[in-house]
Protein backbone atom coordinates (compact mmCIF):
# COMPACT_ATOMS: atom_id res chain seq x y z
CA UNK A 1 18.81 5.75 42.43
CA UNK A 2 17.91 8.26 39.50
CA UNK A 3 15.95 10.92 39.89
CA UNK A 4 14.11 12.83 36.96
CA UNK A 5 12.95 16.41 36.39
CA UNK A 6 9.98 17.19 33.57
CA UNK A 7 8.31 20.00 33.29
CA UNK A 8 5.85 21.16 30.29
CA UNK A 9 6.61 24.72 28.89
CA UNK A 10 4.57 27.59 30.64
CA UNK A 11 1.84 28.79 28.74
CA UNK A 12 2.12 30.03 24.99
CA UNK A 13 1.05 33.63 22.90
CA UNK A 14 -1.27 32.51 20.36
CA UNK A 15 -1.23 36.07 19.95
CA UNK A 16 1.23 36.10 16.60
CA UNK A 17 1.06 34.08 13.07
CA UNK A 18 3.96 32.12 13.77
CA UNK A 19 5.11 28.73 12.88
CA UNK A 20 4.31 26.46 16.35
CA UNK A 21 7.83 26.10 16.94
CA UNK A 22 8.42 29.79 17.46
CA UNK A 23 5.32 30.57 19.63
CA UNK A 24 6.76 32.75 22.54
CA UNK A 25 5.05 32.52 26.30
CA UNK A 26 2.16 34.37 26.79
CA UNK A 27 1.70 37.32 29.58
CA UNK A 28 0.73 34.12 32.45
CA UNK A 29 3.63 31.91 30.99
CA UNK A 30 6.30 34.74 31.56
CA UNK A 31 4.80 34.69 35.29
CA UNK A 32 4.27 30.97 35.87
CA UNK A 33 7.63 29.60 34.84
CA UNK A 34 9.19 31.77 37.24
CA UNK A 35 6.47 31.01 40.06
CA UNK A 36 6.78 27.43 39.90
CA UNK A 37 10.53 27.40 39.67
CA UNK A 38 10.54 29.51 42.83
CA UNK A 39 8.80 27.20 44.57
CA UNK A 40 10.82 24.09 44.04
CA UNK A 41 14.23 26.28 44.27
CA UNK A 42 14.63 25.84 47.94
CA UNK A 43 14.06 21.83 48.16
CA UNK A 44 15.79 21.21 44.39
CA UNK A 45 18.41 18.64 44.37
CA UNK A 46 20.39 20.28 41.35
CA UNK A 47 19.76 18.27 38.03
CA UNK A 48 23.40 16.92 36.71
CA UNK A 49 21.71 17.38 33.04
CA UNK A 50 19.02 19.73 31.69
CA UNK A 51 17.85 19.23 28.76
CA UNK A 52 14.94 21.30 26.39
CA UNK A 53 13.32 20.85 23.42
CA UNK A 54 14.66 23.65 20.90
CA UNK A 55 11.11 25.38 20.30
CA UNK A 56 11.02 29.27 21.73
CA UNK A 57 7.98 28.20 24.25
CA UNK A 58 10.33 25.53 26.50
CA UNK A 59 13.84 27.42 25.96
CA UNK A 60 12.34 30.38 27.71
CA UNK A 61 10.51 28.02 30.11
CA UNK A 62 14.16 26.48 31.23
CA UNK A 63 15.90 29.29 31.04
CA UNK A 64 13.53 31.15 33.64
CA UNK A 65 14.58 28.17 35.49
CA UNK A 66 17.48 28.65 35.42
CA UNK A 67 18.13 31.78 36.73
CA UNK A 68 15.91 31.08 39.15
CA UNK A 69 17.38 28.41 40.40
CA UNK A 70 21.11 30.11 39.69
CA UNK A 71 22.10 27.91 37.65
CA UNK A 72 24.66 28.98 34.39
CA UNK A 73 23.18 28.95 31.20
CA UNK A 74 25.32 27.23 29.81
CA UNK A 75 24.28 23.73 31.37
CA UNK A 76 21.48 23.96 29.41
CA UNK A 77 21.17 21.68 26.23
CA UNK A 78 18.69 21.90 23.44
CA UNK A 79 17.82 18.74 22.23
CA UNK A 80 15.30 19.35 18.84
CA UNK A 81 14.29 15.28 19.55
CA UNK A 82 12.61 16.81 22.24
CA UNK A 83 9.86 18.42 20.09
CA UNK A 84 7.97 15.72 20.94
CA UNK A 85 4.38 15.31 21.42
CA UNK A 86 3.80 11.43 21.91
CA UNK A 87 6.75 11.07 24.40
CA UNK A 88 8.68 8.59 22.69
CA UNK A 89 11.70 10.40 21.74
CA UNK A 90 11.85 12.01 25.40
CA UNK A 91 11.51 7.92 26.62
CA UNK A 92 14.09 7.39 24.16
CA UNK A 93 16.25 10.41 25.33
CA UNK A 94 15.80 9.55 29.03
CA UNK A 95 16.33 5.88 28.63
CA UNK A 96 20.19 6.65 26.86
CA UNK A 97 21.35 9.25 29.65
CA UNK A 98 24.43 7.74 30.59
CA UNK A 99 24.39 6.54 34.00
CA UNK A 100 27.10 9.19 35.55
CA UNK A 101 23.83 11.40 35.41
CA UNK A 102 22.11 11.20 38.58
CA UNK A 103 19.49 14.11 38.39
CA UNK A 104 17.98 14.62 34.82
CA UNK A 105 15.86 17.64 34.03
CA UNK A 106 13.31 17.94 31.09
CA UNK A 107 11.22 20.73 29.63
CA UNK A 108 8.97 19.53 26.69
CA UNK A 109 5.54 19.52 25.42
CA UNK A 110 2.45 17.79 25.81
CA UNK A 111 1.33 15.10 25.39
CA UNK A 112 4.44 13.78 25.96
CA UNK A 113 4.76 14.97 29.49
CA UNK A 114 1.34 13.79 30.33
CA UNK A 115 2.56 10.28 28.64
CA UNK A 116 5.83 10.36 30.77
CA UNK A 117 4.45 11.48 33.59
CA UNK A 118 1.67 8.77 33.99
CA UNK A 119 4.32 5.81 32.41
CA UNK A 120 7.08 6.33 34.66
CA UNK A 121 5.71 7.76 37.86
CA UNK A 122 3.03 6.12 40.43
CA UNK A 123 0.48 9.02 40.54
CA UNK A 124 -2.25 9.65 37.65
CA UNK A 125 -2.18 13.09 36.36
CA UNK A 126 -4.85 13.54 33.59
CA UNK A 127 -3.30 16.84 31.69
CA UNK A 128 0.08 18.12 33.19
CA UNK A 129 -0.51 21.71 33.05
CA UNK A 130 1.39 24.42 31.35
CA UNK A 131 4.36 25.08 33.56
CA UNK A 132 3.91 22.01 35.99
CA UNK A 133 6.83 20.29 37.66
CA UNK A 134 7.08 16.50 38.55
CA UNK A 135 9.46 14.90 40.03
CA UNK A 136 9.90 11.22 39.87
CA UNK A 137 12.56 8.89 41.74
CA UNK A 138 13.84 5.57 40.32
CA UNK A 139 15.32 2.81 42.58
CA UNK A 140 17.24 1.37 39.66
CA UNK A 141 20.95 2.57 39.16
CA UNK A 142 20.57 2.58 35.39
CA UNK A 143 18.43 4.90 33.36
CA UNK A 144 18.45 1.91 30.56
CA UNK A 145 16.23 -0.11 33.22
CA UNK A 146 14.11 2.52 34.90
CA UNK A 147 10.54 1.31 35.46
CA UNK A 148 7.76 2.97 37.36
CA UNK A 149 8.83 5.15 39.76
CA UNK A 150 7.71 7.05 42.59
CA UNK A 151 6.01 10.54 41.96
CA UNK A 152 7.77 12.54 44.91
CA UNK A 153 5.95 16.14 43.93
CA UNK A 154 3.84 17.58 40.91
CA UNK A 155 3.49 21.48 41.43
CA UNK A 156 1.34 23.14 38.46
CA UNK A 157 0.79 27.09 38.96
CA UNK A 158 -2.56 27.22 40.37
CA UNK A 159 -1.64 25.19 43.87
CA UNK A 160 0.87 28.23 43.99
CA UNK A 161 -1.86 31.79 43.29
């Protein structure tokens, strides 16, 4: 059974001429990331591999997470493939995680995690909101041979104010 983490980046500034890659999170993404990642914390099975995509906007995101969840920094790898808005680098990363990994977490961009979401897991989401959480189990051993999956929980800020 594998079990997979994504969450899309809490909410970016639009606030400063800056290339997209650099946007930082806005006043509600410093708040949500932290909210949402509280919420899961107590019910988390911990992720054997987190992964981000290398833009400012997600590495904050994860490493919000992180703390939150007391988890060492340094477990977290940025992954620039990851910058990805169609979701078919992320399918691409996902499908070659080596099969030790049992838990994988991911924090990207949309529309990718829309994509994902709705591809792998058995619940429709029509826009995975900034900062949202899903969490999708696979009966397959193999991350090579994952199919659709069950949606176990998708949390998104708002269920949580």
């Amino acid at each position: 059974m594998k079990r997979l983490y994504l969450v899309r980046h809490a909410k970016s500034s639009w606030e400063f001429d800056l290339d997209d890659h650099e946007r930082p999170l806005s006043e509600r993404g410093l708040h949500d990331a932290p909210l949402v990642a509280g919420h899961i914390n107590e019910e988390l099975e911990f992720p054997d591999k987190i992964l981000s995509s290398d833009a400012v906007r997600a590495k904050t995101t994860a490493l919000f997470y992180l703390k939150v969840l007391g988890i060492e920094e340094a477990q977290l790898a940025l992954n620039p493939k990851l910058y990805d808005f169609n979701g078919r680098e992320v399918e691409k990363i996902i499908r070659s995680t080596a099969n030790e990994v049992d838990c994988l977490m991911i924090f990207g961009h949309n529309n990718a995690m829309t994509h994902l979401v709705n591809k792998l897991g058995d619940l429709e989401i029509d826009n995975v909101a900034t900062a949202a959480f899903t969490e999708i189990i696979f009966e397959q051993s193999s991350w090579a041979e994952v199919t659709k999956g069950t949606t176990k929980r998708h949390i998104k800020p708002k269920q949580l104010k």
